[in-house]
C-alpha atoms as a PDB file:
ATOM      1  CA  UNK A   1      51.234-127.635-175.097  1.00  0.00           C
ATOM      2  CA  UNK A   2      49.025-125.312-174.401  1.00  0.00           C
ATOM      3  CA  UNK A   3      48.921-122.497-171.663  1.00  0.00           C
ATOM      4  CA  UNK A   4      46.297-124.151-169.649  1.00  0.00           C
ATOM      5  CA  UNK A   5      48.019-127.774-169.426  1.00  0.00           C
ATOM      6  CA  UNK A   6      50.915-126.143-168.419  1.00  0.00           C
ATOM      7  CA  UNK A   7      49.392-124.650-165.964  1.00  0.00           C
ATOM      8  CA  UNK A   8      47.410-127.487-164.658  1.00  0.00           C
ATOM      9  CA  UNK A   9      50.544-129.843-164.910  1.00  0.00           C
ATOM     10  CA  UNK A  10      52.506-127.474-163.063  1.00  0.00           C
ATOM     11  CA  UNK A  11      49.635-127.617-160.523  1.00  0.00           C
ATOM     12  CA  UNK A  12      49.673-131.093-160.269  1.00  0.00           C
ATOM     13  CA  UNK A  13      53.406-131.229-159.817  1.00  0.00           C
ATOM     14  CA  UNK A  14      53.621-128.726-156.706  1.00  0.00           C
ATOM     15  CA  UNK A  15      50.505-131.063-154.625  1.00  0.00           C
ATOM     16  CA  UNK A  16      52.654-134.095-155.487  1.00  0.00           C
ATOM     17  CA  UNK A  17      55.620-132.575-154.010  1.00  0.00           C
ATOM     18  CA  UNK A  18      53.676-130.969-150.946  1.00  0.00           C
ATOM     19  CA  UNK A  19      51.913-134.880-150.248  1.00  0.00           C
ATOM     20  CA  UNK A  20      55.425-136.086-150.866  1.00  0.00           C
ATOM     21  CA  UNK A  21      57.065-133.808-148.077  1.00  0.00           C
ATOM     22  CA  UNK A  22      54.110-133.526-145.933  1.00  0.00           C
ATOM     23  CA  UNK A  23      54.458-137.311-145.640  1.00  0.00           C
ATOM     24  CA  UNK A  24      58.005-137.700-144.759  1.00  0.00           C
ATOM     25  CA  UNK A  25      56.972-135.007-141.754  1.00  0.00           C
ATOM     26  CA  UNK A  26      54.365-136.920-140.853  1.00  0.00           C
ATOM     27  CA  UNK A  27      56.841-139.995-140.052  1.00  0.00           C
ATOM     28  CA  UNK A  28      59.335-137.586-138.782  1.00  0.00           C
ATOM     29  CA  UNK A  29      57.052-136.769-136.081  1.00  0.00           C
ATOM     30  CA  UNK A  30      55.886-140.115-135.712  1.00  0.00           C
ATOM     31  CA  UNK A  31      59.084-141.415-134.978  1.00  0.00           C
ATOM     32  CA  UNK A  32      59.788-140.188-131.823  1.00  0.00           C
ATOM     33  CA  UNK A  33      56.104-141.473-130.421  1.00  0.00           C
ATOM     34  CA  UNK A  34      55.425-144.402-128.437  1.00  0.00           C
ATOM     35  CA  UNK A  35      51.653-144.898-129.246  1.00  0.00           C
ATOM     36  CA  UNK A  36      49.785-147.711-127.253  1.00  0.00           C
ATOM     37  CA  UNK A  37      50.257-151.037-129.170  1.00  0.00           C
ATOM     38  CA  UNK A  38      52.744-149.865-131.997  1.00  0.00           C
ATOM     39  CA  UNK A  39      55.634-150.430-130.114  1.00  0.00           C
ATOM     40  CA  UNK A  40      57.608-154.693-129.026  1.00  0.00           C
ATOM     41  CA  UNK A  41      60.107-154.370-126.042  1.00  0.00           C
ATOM     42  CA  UNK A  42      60.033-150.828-126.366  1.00  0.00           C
ATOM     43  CA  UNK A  43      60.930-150.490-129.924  1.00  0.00           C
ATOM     44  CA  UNK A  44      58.645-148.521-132.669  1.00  0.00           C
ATOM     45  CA  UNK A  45      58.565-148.803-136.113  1.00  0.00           C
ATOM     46  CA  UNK A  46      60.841-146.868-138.095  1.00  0.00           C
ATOM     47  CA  UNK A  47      58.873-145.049-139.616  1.00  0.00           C
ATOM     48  CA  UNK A  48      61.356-142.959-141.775  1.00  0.00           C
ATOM     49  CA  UNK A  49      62.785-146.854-143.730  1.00  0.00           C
ATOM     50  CA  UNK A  50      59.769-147.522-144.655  1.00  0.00           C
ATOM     51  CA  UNK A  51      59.076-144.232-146.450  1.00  0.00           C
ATOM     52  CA  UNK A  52      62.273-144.525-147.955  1.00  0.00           C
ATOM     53  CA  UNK A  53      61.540-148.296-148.631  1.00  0.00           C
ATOM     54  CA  UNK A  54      57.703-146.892-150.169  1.00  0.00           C
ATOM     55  CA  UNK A  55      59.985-144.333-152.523  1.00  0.00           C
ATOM     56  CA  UNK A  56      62.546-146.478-153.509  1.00  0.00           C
ATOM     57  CA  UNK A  57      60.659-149.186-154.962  1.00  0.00           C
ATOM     58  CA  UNK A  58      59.469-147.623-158.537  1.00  0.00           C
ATOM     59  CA  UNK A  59      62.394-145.363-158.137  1.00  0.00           C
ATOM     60  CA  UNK A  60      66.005-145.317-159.544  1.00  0.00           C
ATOM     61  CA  UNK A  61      68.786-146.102-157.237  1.00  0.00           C
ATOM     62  CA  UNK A  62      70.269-143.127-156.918  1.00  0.00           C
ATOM     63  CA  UNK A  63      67.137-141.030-156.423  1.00  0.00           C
ATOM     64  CA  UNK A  64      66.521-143.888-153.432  1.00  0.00           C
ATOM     65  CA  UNK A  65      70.533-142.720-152.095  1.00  0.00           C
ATOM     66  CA  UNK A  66      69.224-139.166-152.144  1.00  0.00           C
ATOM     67  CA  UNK A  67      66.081-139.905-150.571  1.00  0.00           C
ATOM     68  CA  UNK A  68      67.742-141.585-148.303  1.00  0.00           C
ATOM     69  CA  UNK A  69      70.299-139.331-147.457  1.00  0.00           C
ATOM     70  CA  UNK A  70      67.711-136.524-146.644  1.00  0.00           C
ATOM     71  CA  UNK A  71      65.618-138.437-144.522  1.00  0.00           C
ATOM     72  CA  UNK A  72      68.719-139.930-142.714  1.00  0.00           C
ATOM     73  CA  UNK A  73      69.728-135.819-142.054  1.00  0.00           C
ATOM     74  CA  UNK A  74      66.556-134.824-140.879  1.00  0.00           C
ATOM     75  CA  UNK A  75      66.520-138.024-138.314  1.00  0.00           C
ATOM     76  CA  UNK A  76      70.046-137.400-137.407  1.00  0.00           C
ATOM     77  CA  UNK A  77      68.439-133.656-136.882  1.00  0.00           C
ATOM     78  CA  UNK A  78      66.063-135.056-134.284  1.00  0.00           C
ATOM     79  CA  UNK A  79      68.626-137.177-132.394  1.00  0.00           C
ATOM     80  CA  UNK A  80      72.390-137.462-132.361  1.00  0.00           C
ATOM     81  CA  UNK A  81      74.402-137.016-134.907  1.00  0.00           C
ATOM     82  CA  UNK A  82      76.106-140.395-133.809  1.00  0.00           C
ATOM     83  CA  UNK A  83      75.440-142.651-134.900  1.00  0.00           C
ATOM     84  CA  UNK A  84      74.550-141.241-138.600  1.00  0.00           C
ATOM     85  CA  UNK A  85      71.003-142.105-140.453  1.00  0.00           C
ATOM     86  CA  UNK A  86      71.912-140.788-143.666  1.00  0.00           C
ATOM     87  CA  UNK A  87      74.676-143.604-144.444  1.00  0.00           C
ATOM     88  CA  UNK A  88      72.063-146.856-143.971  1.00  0.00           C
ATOM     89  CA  UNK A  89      68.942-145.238-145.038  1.00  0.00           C
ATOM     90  CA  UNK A  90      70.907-144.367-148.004  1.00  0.00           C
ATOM     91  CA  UNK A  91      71.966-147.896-148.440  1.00  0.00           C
ATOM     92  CA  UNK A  92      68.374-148.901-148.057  1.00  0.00           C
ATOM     93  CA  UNK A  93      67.759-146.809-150.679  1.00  0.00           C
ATOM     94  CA  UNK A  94      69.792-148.298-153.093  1.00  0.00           C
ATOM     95  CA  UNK A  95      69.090-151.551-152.237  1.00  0.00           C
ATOM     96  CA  UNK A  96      65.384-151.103-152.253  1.00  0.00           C
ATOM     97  CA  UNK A  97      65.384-149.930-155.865  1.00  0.00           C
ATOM     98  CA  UNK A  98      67.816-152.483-157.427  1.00  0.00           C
ATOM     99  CA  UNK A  99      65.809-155.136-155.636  1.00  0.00           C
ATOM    100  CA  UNK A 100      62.712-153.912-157.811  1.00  0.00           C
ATOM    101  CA  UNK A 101      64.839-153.298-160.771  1.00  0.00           C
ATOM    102  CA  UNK A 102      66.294-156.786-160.854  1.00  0.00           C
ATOM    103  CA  UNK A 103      62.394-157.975-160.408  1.00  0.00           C
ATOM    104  CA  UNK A 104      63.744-159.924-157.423  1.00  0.00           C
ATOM    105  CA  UNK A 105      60.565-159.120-155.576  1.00  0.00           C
ATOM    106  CA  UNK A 106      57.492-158.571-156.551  1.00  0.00           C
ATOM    107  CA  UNK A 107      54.963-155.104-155.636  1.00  0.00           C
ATOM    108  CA  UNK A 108      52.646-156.448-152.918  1.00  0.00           C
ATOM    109  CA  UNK A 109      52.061-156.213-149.287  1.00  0.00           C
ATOM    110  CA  UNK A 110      53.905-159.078-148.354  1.00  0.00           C
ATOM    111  CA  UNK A 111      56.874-157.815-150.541  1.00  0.00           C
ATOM    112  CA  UNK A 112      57.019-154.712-149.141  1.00  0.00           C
ATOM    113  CA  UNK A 113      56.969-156.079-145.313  1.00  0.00           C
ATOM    114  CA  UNK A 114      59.999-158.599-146.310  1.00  0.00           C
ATOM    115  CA  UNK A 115      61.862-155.982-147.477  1.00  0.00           C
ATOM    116  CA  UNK A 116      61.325-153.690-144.534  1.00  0.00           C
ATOM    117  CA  UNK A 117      61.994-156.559-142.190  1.00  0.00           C
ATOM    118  CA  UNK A 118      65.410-157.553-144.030  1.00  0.00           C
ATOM    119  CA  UNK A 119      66.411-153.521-144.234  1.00  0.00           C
ATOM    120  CA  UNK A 120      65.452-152.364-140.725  1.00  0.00           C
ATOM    121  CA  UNK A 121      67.636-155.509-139.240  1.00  0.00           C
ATOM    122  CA  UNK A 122      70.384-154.412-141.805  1.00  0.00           C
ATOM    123  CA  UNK A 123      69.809-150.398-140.553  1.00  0.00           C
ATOM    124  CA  UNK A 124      70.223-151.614-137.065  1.00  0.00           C
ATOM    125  CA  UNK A 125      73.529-153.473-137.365  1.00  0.00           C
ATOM    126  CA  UNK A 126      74.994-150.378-139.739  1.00  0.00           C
ATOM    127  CA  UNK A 127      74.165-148.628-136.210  1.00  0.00           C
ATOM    128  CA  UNK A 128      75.995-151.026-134.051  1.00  0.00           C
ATOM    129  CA  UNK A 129      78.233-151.086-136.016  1.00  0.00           C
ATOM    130  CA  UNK A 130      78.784-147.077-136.132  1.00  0.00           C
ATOM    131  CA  UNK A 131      78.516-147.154-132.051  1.00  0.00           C
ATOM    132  CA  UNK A 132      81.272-150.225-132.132  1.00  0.00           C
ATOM    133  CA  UNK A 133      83.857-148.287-134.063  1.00  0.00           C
ATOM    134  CA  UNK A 134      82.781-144.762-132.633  1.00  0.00           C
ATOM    135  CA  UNK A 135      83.627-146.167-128.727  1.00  0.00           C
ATOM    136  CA  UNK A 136      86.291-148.094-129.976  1.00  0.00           C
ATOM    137  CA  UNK A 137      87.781-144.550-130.940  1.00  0.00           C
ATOM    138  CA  UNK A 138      87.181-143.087-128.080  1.00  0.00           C
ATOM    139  CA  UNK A 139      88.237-146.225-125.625  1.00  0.00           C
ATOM    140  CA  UNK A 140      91.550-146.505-127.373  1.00  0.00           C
ATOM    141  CA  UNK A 141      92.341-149.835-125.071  1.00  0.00           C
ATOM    142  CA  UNK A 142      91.950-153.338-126.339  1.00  0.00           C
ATOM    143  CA  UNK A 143      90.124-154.581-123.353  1.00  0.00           C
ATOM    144  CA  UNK A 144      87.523-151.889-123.069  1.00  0.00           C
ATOM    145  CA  UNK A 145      86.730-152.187-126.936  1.00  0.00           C
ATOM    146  CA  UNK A 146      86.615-155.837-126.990  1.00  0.00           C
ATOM    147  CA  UNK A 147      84.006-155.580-123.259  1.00  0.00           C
ATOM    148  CA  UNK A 148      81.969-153.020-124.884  1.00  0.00           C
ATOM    149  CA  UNK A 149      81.973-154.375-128.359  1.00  0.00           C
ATOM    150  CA  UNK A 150      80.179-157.509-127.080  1.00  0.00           C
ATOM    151  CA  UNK A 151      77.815-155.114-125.092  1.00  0.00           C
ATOM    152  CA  UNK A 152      76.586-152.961-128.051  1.00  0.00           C
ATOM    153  CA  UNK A 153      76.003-156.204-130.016  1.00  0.00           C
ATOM    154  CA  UNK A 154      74.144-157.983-127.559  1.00  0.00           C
ATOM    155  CA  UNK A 155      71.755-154.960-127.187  1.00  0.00           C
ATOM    156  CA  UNK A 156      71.478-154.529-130.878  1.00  0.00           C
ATOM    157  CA  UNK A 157      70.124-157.758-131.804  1.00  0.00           C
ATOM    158  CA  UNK A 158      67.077-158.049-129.665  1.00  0.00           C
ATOM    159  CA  UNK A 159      66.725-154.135-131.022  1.00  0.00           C
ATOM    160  CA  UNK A 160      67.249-155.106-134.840  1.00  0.00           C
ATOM    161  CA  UNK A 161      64.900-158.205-134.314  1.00  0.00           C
ATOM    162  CA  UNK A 162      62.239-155.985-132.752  1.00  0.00           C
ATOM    163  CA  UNK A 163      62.780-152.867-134.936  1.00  0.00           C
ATOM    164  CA  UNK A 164      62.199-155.142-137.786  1.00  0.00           C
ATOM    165  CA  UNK A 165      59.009-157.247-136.935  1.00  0.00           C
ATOM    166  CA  UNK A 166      57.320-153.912-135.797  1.00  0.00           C
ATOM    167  CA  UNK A 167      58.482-152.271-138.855  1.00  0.00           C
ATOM    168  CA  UNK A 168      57.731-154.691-140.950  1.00  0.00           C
ATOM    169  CA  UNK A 169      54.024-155.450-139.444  1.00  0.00           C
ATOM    170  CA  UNK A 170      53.520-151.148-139.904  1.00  0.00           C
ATOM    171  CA  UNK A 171      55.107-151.016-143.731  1.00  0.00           C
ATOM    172  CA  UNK A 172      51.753-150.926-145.569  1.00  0.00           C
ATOM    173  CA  UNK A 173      50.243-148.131-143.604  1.00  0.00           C
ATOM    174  CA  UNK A 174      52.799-146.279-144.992  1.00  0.00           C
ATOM    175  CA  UNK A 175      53.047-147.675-148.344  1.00  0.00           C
ATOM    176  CA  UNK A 176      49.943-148.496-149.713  1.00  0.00           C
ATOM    177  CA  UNK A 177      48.404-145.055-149.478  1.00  0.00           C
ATOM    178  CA  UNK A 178      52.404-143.313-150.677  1.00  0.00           C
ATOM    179  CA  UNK A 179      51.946-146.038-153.851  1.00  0.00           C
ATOM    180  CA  UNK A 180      48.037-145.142-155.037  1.00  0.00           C
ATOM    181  CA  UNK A 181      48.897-141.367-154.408  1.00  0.00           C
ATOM    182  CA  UNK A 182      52.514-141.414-156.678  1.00  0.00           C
ATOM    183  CA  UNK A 183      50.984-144.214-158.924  1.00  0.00           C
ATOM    184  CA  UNK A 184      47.720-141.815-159.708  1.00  0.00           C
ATOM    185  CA  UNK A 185      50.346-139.153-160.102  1.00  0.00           C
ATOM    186  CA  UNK A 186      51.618-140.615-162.931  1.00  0.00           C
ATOM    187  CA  UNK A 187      48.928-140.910-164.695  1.00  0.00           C
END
């Protein structure tokens, strides 16, 4: 290879990395935004599963776990470190790419918004489930765990049904520009 092609793949490399960050800021800062008509029973999309849902698709599963894992530490950044992001959306990570690997699901639209649905549902009960054994911890009685265990449940099922239709209906803003851009990329 020549000095130039170097050059101009190195080039290439560094604005596919800054569209690649820039976008997982841009749904950073989305997340905490309640826009008018983006949001059922006061729930907005996640937008941070379905970037890592958009990555993990033509990616390995491990790169999906480390993708994952980041964007799980910068959303645990933005809000409290209990319950943690980085476990599920690492999950969803490795999930999302064996699904694709197996050929399980195809690459469309309709694809893409079943799998967000099924993995925002599944990030919402990994959070119960965190909050469950976290005040169950901290409560150290039977009969407060028990009363408060059927609380957090009950509240996270109309959330994870929610979180997951909104999601879901919002996937392919994020995905189909996040696929054209890395598929032209690897061209």
């Amino acid at each position: 290879m020549n000095r130039i092609s170097l050059k101009h793949l190195y080039k290439r490399q560094a604005i596919n990395w800054l569209v690649t960050v820039s976008s997982v800021l841009l749904c950073l800062l989305l997340s905490p935004m309640r826009l008018p008509g983006m949001e059922l029973a006061g729930i907005a999309p996640n937008w941070l599963l379905i970037w890592v849902v958009a990555w993990s698709i033509k990616r390995t599963a491990v790169q999906g776990a480390i993708a994952g894992v980041i964007v799980g530490l910068l959303q645990d950044g933005m809000t409290a470190p209990v319950p943690s992001h980085a476990l599920s959306l690492a999950l969803v990570g490795i999930v999302t790419a064996r699904l694709h690997k197996q050929r399980y699901l195809q690459e469309d639209f309709i694809s893409v918004a079943l799998i967000v649905f099924v993995m925002a549902a599944f990030t919402e009960v990994m959070t119960a489930a965190q909050f469950s054994i976290w005040s169950a911890a901290i409560a150290g009685k039977y009969t407060a765990i028990v009363s408060h265990f059927g609380g957090i449940w009950t509240y996270y099922q109309r959330v994870a049904l929610a979180s997951a239709i909104v999601s879901s209906l919002w996937a392919p803003v994020v995905y189909y520009p996040l696929n054209r851009w890395w598929t032209k990329m690897k061209d």
